[in-house]
N, C-alpha and C. Protein backbone atom coordinates (compact mmCIF):
# COMPACT_ATOMS: atom_id res chain seq x y z
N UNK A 1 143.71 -188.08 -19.53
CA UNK A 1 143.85 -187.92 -20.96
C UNK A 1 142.54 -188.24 -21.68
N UNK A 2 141.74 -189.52 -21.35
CA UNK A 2 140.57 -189.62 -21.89
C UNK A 2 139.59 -188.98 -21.53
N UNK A 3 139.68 -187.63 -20.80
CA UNK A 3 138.57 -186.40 -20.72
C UNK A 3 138.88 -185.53 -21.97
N UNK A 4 139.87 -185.04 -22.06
CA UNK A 4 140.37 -184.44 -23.51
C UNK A 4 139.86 -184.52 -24.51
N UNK A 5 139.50 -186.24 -25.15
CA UNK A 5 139.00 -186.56 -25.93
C UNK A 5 137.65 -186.96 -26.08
N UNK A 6 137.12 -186.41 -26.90
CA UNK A 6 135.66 -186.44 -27.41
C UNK A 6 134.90 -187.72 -27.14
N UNK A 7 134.00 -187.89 -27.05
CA UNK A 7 133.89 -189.09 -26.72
C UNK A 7 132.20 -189.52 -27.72
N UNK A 8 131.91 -188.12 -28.42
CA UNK A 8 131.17 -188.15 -29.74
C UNK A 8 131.69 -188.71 -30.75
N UNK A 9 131.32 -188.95 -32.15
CA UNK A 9 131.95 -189.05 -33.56
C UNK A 9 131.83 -187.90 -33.84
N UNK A 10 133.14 -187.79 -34.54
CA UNK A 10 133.30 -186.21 -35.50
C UNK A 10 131.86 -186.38 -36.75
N UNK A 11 131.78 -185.01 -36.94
CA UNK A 11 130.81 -184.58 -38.20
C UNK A 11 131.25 -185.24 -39.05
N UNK A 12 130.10 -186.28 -40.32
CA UNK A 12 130.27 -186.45 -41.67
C UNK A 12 130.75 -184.88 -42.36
N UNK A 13 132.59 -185.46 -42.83
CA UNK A 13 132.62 -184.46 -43.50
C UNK A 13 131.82 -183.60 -44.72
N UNK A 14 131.12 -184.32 -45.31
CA UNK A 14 130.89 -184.18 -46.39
C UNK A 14 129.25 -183.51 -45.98
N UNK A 15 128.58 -183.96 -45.02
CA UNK A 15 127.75 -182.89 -44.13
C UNK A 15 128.09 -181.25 -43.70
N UNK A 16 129.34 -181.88 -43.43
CA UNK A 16 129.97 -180.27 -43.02
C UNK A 16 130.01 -179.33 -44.06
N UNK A 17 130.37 -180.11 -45.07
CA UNK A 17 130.74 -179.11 -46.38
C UNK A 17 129.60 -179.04 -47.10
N UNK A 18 128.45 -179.37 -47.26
CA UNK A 18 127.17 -179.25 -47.56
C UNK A 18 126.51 -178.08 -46.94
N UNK A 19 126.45 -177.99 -45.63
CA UNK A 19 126.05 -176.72 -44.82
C UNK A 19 127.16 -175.66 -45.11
N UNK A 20 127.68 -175.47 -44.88
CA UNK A 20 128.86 -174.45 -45.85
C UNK A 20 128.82 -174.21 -47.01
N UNK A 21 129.00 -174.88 -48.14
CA UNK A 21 127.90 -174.33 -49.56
C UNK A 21 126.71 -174.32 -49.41
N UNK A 22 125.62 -174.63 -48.56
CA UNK A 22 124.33 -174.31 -48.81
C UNK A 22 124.39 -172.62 -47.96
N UNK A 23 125.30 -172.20 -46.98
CA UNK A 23 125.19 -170.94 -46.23
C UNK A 23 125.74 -169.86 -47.24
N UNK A 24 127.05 -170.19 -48.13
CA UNK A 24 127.32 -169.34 -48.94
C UNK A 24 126.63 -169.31 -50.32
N UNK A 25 126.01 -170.70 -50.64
CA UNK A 25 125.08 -170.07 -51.51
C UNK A 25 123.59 -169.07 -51.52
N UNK A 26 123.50 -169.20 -49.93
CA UNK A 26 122.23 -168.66 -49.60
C UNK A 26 122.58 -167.23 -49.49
N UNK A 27 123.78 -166.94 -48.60
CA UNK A 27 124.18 -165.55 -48.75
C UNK A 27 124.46 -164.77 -50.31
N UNK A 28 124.89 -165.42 -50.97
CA UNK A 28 125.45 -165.48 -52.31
C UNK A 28 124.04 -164.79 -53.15
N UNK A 29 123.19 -165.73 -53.10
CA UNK A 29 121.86 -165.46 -53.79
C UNK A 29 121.22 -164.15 -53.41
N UNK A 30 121.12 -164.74 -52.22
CA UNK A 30 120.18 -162.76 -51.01
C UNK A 30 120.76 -161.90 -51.40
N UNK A 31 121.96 -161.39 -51.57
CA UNK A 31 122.80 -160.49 -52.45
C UNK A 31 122.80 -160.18 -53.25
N UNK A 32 123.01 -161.15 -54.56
CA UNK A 32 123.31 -160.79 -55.75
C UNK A 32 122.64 -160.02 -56.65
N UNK A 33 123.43 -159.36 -57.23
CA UNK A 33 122.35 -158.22 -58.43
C UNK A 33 122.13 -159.11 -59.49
N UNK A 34 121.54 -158.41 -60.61
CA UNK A 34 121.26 -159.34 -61.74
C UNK A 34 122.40 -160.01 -62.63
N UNK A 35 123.29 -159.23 -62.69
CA UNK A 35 124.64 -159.65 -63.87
C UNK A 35 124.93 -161.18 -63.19
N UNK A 36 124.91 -161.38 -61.64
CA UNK A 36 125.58 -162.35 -60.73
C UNK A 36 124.52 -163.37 -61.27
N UNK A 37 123.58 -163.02 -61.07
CA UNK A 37 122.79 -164.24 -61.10
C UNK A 37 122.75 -164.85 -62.26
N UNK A 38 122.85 -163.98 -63.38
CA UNK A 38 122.81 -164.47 -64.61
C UNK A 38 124.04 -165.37 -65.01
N UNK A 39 125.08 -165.15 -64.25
CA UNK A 39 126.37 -166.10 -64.86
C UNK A 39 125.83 -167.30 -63.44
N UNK A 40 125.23 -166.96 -62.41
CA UNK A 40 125.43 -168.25 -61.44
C UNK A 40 124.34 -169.36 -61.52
N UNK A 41 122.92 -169.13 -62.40
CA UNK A 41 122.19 -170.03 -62.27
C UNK A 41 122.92 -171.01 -63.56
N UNK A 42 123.09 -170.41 -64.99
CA UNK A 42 123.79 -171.35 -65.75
C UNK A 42 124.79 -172.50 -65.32
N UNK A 43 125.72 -171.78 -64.32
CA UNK A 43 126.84 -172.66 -63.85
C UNK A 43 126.38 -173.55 -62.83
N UNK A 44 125.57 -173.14 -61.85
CA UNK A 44 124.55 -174.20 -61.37
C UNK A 44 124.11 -175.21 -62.03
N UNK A 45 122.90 -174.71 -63.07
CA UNK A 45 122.75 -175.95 -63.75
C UNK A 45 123.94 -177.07 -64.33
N UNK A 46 124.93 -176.39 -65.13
CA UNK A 46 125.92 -177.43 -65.13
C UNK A 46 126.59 -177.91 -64.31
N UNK A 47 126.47 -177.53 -63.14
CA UNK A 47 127.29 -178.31 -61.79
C UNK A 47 126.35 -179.16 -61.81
N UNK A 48 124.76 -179.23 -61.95
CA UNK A 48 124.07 -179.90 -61.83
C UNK A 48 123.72 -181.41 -62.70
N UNK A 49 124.72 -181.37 -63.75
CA UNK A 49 124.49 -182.39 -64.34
C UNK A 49 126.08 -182.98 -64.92
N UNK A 50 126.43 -184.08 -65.49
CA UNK A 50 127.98 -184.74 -66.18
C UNK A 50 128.14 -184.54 -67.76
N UNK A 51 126.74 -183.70 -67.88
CA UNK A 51 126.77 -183.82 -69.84
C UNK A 51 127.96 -183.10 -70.26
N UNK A 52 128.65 -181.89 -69.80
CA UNK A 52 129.76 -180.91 -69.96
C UNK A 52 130.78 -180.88 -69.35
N UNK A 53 131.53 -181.83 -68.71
CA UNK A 53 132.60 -181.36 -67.84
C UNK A 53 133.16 -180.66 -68.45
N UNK A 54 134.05 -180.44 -69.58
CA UNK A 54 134.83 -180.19 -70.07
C UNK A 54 134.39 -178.12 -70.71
N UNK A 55 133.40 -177.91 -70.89
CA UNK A 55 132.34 -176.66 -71.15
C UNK A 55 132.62 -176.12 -69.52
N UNK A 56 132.26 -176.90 -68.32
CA UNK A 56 132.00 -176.45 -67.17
C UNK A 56 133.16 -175.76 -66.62
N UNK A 57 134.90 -176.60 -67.06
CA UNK A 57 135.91 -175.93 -66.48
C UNK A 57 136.49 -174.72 -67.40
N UNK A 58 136.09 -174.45 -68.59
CA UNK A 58 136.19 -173.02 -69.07
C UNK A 58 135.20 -172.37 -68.85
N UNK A 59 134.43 -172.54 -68.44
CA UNK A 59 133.25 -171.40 -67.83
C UNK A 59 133.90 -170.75 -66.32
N UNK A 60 133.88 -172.21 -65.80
CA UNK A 60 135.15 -171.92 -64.37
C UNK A 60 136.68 -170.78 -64.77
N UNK A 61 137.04 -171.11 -65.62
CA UNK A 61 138.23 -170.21 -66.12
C UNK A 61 137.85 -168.95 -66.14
N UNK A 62 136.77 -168.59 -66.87
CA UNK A 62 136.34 -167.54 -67.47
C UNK A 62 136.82 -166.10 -66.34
């Protein structure tokens, strides 16, 4: 039974999910035409900062 099991530590989740938005944002970007980019760097920047939450989740709605 203890061959089965790993005998590594699992991935920092939060590593995991970092490389996963950094792959779909990279694909995301290499792609995008202009209209995309124009709504995704704004929303970037406000992901990027706490001054708007409330601005950020109707933009999210939108």
């Amino acid at each position: 039974m203890a061959d089965l099991l790993s005998q590594e530590d699992p991935p920092d989740p939060v590593e995991v999910i970092r490389r996963q938005a950094l792959t779909l944002a990279t694909e995301l970007i290499s792609t995008a035409d202009r209209e995309t980019l124009q709504v995704l760097v704004p929303l970037l920047a406000r992901l990027g900062t706490d001054d708007h939450p409330a601005e950020l989740l109707l933009v999210l709605h939108e």
